[in-house]
PDB file of N, CA and C in Angstrom:
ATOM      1  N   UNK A   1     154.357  43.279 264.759  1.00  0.00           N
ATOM      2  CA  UNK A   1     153.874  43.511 263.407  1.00  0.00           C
ATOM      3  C   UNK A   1     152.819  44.621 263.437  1.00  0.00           C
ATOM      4  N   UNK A   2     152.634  45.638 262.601  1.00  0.00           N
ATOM      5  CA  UNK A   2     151.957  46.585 262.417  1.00  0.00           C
ATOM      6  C   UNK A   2     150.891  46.279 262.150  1.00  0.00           C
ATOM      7  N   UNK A   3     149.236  46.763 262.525  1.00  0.00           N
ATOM      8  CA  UNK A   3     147.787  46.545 262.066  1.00  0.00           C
ATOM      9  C   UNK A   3     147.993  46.987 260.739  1.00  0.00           C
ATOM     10  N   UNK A   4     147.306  46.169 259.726  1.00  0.00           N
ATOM     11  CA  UNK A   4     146.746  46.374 258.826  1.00  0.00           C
ATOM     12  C   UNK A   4     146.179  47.440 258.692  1.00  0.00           C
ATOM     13  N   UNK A   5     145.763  48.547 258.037  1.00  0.00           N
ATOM     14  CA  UNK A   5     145.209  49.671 257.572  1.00  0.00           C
ATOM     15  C   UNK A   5     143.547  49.759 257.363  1.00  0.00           C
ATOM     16  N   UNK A   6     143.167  48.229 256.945  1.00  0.00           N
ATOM     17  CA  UNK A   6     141.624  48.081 256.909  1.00  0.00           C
ATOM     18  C   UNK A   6     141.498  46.729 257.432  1.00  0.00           C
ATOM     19  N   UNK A   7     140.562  45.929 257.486  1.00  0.00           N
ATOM     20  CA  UNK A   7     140.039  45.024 257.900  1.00  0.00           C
ATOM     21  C   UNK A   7     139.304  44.236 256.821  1.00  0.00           C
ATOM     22  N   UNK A   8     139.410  44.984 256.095  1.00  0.00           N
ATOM     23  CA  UNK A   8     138.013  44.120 254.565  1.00  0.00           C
ATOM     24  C   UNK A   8     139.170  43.317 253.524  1.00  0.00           C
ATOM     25  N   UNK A   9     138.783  42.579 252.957  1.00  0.00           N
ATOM     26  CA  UNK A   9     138.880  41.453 252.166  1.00  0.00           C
ATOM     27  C   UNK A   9     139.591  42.402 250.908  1.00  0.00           C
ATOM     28  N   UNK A  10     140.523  41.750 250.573  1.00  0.00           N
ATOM     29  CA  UNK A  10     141.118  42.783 249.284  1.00  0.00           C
ATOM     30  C   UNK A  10     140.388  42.539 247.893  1.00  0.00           C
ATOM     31  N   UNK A  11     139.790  41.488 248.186  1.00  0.00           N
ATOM     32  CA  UNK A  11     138.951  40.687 246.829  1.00  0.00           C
ATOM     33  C   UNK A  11     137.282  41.890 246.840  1.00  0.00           C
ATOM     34  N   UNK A  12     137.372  42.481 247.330  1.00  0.00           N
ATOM     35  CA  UNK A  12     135.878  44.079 247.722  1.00  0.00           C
ATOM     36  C   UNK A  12     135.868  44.552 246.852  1.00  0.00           C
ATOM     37  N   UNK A  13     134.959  44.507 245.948  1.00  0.00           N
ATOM     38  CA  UNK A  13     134.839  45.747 244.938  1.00  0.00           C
ATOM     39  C   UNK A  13     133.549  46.589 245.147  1.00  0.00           C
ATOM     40  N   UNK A  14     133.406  48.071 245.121  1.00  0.00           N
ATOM     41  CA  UNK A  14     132.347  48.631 244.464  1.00  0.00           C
ATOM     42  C   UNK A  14     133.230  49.940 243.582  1.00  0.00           C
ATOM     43  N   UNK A  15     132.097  50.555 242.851  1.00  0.00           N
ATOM     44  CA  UNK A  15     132.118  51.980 242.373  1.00  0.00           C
ATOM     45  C   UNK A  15     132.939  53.107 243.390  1.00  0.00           C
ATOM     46  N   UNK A  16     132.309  52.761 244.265  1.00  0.00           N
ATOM     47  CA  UNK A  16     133.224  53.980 245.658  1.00  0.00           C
ATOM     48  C   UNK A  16     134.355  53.329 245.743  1.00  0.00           C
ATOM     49  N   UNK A  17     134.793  52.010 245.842  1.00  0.00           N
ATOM     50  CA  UNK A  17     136.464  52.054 246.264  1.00  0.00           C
ATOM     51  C   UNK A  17     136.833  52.156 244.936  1.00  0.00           C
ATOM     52  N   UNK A  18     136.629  52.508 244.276  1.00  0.00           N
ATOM     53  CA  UNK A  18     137.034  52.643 242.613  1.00  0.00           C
ATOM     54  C   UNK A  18     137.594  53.924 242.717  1.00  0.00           C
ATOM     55  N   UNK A  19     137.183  54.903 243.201  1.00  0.00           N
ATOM     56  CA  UNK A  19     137.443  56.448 243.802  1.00  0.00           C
ATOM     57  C   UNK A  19     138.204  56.725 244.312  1.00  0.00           C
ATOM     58  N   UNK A  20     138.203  55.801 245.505  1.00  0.00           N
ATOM     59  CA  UNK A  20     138.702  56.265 247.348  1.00  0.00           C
ATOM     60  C   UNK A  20     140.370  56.244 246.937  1.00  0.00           C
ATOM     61  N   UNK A  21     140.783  55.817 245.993  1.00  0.00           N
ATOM     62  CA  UNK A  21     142.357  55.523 246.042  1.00  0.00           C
ATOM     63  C   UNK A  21     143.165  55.014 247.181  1.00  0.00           C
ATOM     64  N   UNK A  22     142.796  54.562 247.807  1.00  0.00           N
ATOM     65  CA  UNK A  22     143.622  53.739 249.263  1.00  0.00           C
ATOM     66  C   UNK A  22     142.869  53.035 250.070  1.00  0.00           C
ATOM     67  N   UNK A  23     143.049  51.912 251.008  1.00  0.00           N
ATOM     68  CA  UNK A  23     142.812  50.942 251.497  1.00  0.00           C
ATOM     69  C   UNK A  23     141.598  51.492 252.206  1.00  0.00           C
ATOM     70  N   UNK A  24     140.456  51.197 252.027  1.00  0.00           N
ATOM     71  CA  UNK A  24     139.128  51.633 252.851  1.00  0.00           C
ATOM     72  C   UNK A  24     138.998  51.293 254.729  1.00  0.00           C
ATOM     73  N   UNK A  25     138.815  51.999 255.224  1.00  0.00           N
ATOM     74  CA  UNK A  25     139.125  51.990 256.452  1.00  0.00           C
ATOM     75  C   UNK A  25     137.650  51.753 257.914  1.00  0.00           C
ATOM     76  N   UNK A  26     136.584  52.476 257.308  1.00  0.00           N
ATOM     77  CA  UNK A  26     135.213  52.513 257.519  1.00  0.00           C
ATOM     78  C   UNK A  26     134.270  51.948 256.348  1.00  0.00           C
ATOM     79  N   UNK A  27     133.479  50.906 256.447  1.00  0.00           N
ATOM     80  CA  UNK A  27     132.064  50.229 255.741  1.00  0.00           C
ATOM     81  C   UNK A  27     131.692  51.926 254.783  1.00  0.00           C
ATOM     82  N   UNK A  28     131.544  52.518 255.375  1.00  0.00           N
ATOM     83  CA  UNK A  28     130.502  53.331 254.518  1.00  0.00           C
ATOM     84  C   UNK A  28     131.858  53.869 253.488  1.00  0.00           C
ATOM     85  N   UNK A  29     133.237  53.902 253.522  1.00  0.00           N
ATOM     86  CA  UNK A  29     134.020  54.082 252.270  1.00  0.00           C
ATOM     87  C   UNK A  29     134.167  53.393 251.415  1.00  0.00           C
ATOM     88  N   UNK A  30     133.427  52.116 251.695  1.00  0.00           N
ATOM     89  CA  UNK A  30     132.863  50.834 250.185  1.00  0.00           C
ATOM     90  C   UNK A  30     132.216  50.986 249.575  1.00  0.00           C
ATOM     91  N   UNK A  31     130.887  51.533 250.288  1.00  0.00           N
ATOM     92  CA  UNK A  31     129.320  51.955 249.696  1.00  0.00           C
ATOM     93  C   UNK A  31     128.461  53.352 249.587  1.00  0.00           C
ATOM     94  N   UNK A  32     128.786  53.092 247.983  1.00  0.00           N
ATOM     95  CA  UNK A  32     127.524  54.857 247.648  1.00  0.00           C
ATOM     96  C   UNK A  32     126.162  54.419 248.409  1.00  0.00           C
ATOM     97  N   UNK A  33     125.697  55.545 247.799  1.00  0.00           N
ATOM     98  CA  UNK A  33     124.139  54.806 248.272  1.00  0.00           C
ATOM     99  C   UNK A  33     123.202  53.903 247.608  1.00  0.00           C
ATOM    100  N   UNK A  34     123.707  53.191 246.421  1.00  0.00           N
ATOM    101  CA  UNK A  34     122.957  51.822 246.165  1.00  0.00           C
ATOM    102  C   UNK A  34     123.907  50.712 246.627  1.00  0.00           C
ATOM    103  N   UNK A  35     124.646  50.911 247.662  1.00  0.00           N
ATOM    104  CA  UNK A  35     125.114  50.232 248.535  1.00  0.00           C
ATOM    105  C   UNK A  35     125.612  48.361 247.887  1.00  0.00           C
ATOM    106  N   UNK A  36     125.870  48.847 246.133  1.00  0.00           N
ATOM    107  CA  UNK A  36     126.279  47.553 245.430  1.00  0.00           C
ATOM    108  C   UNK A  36     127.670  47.315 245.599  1.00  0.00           C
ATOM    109  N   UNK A  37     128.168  45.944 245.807  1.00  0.00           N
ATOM    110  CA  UNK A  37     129.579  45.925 246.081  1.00  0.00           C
ATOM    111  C   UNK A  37     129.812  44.176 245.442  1.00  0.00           C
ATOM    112  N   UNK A  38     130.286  43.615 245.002  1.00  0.00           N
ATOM    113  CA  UNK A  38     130.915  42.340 244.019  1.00  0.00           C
ATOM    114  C   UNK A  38     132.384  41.965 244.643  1.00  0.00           C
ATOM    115  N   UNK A  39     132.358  40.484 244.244  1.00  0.00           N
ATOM    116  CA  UNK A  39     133.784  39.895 244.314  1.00  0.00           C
ATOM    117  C   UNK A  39     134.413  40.129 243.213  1.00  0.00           C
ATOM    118  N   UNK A  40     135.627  40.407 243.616  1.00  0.00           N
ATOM    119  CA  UNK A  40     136.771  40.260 242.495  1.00  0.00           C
ATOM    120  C   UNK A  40     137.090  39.099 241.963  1.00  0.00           C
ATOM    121  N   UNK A  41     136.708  37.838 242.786  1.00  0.00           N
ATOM    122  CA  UNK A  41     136.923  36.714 242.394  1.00  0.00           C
ATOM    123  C   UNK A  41     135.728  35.904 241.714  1.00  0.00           C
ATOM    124  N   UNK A  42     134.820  35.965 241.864  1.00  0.00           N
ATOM    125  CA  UNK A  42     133.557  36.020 241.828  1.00  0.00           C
ATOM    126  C   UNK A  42     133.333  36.517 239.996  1.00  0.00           C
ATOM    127  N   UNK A  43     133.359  37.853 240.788  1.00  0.00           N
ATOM    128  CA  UNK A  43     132.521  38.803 239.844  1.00  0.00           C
ATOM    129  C   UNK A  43     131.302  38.826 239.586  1.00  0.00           C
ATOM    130  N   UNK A  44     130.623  38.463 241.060  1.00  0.00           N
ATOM    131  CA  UNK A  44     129.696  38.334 241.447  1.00  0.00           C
ATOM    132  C   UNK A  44     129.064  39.081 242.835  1.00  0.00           C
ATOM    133  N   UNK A  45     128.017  39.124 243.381  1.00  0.00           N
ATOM    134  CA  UNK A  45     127.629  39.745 244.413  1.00  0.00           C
ATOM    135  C   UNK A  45     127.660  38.854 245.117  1.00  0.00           C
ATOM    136  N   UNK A  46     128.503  36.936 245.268  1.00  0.00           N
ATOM    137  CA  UNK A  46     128.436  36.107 246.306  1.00  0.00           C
ATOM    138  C   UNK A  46     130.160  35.881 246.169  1.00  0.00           C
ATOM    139  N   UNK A  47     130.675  35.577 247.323  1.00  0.00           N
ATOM    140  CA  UNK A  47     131.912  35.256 247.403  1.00  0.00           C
ATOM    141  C   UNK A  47     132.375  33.742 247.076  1.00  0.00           C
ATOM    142  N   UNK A  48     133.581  33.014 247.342  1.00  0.00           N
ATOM    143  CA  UNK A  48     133.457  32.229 246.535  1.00  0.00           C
ATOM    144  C   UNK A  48     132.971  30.873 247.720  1.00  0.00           C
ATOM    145  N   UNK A  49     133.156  31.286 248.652  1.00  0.00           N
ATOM    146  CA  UNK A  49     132.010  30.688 249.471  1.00  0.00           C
ATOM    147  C   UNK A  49     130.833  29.855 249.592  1.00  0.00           C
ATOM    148  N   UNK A  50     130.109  31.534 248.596  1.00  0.00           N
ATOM    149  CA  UNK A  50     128.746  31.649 248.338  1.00  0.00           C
ATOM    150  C   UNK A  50     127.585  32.024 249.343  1.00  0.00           C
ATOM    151  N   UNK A  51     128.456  32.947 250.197  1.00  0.00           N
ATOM    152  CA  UNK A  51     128.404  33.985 250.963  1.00  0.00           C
ATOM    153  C   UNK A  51     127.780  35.290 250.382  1.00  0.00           C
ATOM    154  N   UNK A  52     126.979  36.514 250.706  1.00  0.00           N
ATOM    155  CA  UNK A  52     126.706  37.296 249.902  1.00  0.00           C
ATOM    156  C   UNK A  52     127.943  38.595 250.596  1.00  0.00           C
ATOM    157  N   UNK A  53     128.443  39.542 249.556  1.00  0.00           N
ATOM    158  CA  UNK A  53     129.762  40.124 249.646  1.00  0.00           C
ATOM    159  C   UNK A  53     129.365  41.258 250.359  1.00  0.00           C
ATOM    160  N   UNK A  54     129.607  42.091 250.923  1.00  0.00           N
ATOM    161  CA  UNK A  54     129.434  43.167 252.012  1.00  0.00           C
ATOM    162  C   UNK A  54     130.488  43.295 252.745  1.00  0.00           C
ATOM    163  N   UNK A  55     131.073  44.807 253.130  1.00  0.00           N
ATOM    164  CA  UNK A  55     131.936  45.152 253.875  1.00  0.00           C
ATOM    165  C   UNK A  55     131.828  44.537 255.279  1.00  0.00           C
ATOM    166  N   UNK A  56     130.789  43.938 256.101  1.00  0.00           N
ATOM    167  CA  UNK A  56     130.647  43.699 257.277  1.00  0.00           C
ATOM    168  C   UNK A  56     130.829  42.405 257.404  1.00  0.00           C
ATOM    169  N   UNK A  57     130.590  41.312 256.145  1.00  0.00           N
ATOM    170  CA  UNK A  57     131.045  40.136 255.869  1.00  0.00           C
ATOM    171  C   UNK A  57     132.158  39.788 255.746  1.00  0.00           C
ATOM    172  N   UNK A  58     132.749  40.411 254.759  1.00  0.00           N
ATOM    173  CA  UNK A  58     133.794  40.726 253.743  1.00  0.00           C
ATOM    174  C   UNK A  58     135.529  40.730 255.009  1.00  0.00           C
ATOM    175  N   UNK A  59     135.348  40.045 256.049  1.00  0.00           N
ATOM    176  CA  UNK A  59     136.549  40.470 257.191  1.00  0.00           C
ATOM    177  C   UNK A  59     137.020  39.022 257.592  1.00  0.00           C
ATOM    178  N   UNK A  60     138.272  39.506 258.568  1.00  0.00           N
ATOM    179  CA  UNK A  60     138.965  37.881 258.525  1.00  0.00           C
ATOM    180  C   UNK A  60     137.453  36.791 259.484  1.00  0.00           C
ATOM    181  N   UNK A  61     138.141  35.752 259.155  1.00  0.00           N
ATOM    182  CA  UNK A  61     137.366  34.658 259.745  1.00  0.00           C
ATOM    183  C   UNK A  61     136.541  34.338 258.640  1.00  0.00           C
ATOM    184  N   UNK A  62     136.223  34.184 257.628  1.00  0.00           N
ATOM    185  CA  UNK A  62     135.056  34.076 256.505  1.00  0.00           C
ATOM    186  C   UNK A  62     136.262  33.181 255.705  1.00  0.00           C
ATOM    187  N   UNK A  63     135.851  31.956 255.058  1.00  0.00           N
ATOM    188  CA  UNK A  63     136.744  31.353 254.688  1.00  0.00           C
ATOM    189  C   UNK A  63     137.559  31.688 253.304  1.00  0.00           C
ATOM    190  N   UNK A  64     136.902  32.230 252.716  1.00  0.00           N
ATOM    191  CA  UNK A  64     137.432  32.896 251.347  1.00  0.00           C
ATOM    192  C   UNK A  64     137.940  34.782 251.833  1.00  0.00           C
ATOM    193  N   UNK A  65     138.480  34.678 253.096  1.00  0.00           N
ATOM    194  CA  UNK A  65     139.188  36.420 253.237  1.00  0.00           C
ATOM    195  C   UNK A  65     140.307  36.471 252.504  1.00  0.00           C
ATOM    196  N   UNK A  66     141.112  37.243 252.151  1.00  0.00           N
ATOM    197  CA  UNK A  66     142.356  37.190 251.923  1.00  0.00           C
ATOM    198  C   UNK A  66     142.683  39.055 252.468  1.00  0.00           C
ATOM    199  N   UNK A  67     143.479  39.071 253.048  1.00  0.00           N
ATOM    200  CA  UNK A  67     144.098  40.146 254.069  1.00  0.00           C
ATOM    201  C   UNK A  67     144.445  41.099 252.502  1.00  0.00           C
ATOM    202  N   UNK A  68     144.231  41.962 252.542  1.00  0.00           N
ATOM    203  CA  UNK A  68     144.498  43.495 251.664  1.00  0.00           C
ATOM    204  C   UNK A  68     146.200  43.212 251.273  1.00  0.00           C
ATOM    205  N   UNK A  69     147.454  42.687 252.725  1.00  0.00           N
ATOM    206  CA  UNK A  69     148.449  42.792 251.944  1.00  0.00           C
ATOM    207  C   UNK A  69     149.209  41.798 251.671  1.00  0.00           C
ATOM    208  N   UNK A  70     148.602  40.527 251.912  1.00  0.00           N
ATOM    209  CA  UNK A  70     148.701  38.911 251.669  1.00  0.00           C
ATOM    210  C   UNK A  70     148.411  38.142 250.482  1.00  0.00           C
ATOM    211  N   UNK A  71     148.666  37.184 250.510  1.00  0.00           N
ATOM    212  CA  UNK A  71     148.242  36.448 249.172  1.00  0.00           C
ATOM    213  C   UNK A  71     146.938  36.207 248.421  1.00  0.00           C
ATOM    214  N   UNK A  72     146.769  35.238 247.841  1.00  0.00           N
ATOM    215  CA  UNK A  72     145.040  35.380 247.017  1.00  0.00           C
ATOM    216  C   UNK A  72     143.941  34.573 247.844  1.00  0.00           C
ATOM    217  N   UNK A  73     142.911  35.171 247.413  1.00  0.00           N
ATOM    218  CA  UNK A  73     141.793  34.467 247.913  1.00  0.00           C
ATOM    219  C   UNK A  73     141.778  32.947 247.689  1.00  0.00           C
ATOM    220  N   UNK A  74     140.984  32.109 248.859  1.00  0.00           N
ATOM    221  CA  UNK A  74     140.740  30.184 248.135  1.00  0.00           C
ATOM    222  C   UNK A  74     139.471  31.114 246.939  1.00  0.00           C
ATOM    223  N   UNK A  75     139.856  29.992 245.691  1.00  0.00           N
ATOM    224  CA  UNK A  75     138.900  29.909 244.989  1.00  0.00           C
ATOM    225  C   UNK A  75     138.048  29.007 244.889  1.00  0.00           C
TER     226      UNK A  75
END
């Protein structure tokens, strides 16, 4: 099976991947420099966890991940 393209949580939002048009590959292609980033599920700056959301968090093993080309996040 082929690697995945990124490593981050497909549920990632900021302003910069709003831009980037394709699967973010490096932390700093998530974050401008007020370095704000929210759940999609959420819609919040905590995951549904209640975890706080960040590209360095935001990767498998965290119980609310969901893989970029897999199904949905636990809510």
């Amino acid at each position: 099976m082929p690697s995945l393209p990124t490593i981050f949580c497909k549920e990632l939002r900021s302003k910069k991947l709003a831009l980037l048009q394709r699967l973010p590959r490096r932390a700093e292609e998530c974050l401008d420099e007020s370095r704000h980033c929210w759940c999609h599920v959420t819609q919040q700056e905590f995951g549904p966890d209640g975890d706080q959301v960040q590209p360095a968090r935001c990767t498998p093993g965290r119980l609310c991940y969901a893989a970029p080309l897999e199904g949905p996040a636990i809510s």
